[in-house]
Protein backbone atom coordinates (compact mmCIF):
# COMPACT_ATOMS: atom_id res chain seq x y z
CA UNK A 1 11.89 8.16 6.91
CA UNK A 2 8.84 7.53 4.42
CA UNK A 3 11.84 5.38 2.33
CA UNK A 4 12.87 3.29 5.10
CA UNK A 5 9.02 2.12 6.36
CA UNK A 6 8.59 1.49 2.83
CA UNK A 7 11.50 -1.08 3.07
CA UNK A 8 10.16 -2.52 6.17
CA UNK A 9 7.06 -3.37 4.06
CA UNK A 10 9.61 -5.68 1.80
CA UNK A 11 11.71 -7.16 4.00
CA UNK A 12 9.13 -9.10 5.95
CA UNK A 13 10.50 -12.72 6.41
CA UNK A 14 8.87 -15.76 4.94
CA UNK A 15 9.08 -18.63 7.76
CA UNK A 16 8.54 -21.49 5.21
CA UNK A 17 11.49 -19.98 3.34
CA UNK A 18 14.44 -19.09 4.68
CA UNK A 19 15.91 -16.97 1.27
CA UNK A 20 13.02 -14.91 0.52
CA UNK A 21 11.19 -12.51 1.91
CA UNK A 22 7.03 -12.39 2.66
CA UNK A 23 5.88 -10.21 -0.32
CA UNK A 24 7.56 -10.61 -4.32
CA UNK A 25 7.05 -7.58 -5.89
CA UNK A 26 6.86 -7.42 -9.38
CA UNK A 27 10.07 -5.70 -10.57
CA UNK A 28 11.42 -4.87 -14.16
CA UNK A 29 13.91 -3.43 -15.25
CA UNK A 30 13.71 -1.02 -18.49
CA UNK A 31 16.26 -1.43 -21.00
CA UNK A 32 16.53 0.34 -24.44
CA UNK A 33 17.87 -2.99 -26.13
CA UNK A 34 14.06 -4.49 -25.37
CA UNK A 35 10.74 -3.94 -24.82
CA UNK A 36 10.67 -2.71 -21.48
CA UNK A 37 9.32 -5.61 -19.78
CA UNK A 38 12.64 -7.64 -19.17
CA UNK A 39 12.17 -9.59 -16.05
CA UNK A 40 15.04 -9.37 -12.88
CA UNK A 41 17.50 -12.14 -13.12
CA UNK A 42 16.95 -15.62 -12.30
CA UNK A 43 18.08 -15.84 -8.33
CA UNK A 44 19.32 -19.38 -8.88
CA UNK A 45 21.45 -18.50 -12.04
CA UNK A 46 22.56 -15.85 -9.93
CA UNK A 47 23.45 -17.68 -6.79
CA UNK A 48 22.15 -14.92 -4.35
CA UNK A 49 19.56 -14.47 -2.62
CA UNK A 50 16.94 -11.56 -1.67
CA UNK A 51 18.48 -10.88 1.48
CA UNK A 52 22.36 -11.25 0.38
CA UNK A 53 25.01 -8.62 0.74
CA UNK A 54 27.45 -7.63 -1.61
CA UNK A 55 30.51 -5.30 0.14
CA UNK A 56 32.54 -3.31 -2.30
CA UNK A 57 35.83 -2.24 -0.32
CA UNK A 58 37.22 0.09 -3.07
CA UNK A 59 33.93 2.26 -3.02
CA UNK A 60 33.56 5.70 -0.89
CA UNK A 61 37.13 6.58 -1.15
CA UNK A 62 38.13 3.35 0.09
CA UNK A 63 35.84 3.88 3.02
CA UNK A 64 33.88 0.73 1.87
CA UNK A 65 30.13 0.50 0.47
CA UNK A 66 27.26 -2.37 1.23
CA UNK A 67 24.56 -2.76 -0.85
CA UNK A 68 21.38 -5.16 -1.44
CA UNK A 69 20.98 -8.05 -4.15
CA UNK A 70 17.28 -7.26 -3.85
CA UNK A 71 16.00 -5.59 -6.67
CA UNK A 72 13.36 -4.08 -4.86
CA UNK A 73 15.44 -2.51 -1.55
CA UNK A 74 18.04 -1.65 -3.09
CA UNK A 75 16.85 0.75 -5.32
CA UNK A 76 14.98 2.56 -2.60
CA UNK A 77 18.34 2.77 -0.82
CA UNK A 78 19.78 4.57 -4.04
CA UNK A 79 17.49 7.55 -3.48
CA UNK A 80 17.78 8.36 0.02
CA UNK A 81 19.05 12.22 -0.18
CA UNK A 82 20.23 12.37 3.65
CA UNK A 83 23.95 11.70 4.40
CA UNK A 84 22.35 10.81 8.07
CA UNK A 85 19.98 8.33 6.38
CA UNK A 86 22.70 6.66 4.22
CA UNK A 87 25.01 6.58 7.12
CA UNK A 88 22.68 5.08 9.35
CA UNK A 89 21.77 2.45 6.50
CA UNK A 90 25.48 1.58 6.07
CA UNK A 91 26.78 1.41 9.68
CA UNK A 92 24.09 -1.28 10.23
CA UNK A 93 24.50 -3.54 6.44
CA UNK A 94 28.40 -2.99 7.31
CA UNK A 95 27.53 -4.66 11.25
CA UNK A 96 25.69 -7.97 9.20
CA UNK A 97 28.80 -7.98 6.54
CA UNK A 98 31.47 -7.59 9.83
CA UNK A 99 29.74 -9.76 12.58
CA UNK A 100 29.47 -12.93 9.85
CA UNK A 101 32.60 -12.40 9.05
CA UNK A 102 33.95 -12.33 12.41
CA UNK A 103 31.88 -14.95 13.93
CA UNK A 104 33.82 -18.12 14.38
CA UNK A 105 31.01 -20.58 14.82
CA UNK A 106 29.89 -19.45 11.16
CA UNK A 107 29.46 -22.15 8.26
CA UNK A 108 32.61 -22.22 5.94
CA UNK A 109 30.06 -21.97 2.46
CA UNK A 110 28.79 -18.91 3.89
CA UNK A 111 32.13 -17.07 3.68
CA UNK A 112 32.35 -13.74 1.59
CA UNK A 113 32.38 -14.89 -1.97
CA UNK A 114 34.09 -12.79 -4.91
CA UNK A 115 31.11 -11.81 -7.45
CA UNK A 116 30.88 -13.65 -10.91
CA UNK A 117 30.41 -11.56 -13.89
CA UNK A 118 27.04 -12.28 -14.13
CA UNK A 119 26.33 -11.03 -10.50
CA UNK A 120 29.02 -7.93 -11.23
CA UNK A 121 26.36 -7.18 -14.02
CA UNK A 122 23.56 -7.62 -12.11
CA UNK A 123 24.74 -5.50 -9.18
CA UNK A 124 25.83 -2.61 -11.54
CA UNK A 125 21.97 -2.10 -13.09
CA UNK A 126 20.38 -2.02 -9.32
CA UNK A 127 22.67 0.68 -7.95
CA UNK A 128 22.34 2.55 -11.64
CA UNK A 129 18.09 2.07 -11.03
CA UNK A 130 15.89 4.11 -9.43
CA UNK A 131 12.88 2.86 -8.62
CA UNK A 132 9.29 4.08 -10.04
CA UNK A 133 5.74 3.44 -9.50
CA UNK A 134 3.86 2.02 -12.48
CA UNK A 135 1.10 4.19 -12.30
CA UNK A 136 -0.72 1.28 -14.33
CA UNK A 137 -1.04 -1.58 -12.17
CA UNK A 138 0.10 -0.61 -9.08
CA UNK A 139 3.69 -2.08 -9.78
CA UNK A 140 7.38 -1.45 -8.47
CA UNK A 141 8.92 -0.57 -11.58
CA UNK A 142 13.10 0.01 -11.95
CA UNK A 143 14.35 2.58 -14.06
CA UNK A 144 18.37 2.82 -14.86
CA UNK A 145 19.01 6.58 -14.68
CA UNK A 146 19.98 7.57 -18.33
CA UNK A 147 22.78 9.90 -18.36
CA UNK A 148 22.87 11.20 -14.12
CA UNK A 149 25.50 8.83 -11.95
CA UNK A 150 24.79 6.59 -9.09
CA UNK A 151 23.33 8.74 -6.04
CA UNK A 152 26.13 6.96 -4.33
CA UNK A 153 29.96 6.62 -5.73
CA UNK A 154 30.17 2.96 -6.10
CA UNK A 155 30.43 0.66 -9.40
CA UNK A 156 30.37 -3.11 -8.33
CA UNK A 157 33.36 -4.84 -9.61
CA UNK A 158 34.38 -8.56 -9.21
CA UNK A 159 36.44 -7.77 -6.44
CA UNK A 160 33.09 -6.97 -4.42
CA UNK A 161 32.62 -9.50 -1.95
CA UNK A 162 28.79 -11.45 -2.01
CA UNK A 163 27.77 -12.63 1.83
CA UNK A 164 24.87 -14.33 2.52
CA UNK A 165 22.16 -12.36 4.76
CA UNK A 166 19.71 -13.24 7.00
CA UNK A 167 15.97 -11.69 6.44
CA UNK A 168 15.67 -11.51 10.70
CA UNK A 169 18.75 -9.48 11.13
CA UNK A 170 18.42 -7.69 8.01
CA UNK A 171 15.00 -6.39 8.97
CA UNK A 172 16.15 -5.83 12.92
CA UNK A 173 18.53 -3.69 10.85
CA UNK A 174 16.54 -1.47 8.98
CA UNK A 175 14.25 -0.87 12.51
CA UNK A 176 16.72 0.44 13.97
CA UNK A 177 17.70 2.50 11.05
CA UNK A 178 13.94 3.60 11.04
CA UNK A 179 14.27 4.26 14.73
CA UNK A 180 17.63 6.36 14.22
CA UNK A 181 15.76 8.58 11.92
CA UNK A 182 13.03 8.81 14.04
CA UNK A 183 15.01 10.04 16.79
CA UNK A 184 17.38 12.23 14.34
CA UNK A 185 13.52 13.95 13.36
CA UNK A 186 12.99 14.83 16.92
CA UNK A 187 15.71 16.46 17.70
CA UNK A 188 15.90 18.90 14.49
CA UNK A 189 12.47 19.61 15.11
CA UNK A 190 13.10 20.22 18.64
CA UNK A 191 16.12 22.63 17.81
CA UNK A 192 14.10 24.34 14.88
CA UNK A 193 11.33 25.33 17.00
CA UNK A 194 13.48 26.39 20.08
CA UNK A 195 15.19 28.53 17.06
CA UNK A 196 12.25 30.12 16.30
CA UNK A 197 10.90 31.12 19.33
CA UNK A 198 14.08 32.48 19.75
CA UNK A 199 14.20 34.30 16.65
CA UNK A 200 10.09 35.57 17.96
CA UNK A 201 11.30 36.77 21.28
CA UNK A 202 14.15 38.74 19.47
CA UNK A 203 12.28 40.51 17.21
CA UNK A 204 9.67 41.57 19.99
CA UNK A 205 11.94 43.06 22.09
CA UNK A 206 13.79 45.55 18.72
CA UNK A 207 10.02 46.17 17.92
CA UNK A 208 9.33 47.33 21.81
């Protein structure tokens, strides 16, 4: 839950521009081949945006996989440990990546896109990063994980599809991921106390 409100605090839309989001974090990404300091790709070299969507449909077993250009999101996605968590974060990216793609009245340039190379590479170091505190100044660092896999089984290829998001629905998204959770919380906690009362009441009455 602590992941997803931390995501919230990224993907806060900028009304002045439509591709970006509110706050820029300063993100790097360390690499043995430099000094450590090498900064995220240039977005317009690229040709994606913060709040794009690339769809894999060969990863998960053929189950299909969305993931975040953003270098800062997408990262945080990579470490959620729940399978409820992840799920919930994929069944609403997959409802963005679907609806556009199903909705008639949608602009033909906004079609899913194969990825380029370049964008293959870039996608493959985000879901192989895990992201890190700088304990120095504060900033969102991105480590690639040295010799462990991806948390999640899926290596971008250019096959991938790239759509273009929207910062509104993305972060009406990840509410209602965060409310999901939420809700998900309650109810284990509900069930693990009713469990131990249970288990209190049982042992009082073999002690009487």
């Amino acid at each position: 839950l602590g992941i997803v409100r931390k995501i919230l605090t990224i993907v806060k839309c900028d009304p002045k521009k439509k591709a970006a989001f509110v706050q820029a974090h300063d993100v790097v990404v360390d690499d043995d081949d430099d000094d450590g300091d090498a900064e995220d790709d240039d977005d317009e070299n690229l040709g994606m945006d913060d709040h794009d969507l690339v769809e894999c449909a060969h990863c998960m077993g053929g189950s299909g996989f969305v993931m975040m250009k953003d270098s800062d999101v997408q990262p945080l996605l990579n470490s959620l440990e729940s399978d409820v968590a992840r799920g919930y974060v994929q069944e609403q990216l997959k409802s963005i990546v679907h609806d556009d793609t199903e909705d008639e009245t949608s602009d033909s340039d906004d079609e899913p896109v194969a990825l380029t190379e370049e964008q293959v590479s870039h996608m493959t170091a985000i879901m192989r990063a895990t992201p890190k505190k700088d304990a120095k100044n504060g900033t969102l660092k991105v480590q690639p994980m040295p010799v462990a896999p991806s948390p999640v089984d899926c290596t971008p290829t250019s096959s991938c599809k790239l759509t273009k998001g929207s910062c509104g629905r993305l972060r009406d998204r990840f509410l209602l991921v965060e409310g999901g959770i939420s809700d998900r919380l309650d109810e284990l906690t509900a069930q693990l106390s009713k469990l131990e009362n249970y288990c209190e009441q049982t042992d009082k009455s073999l002690v009487g």
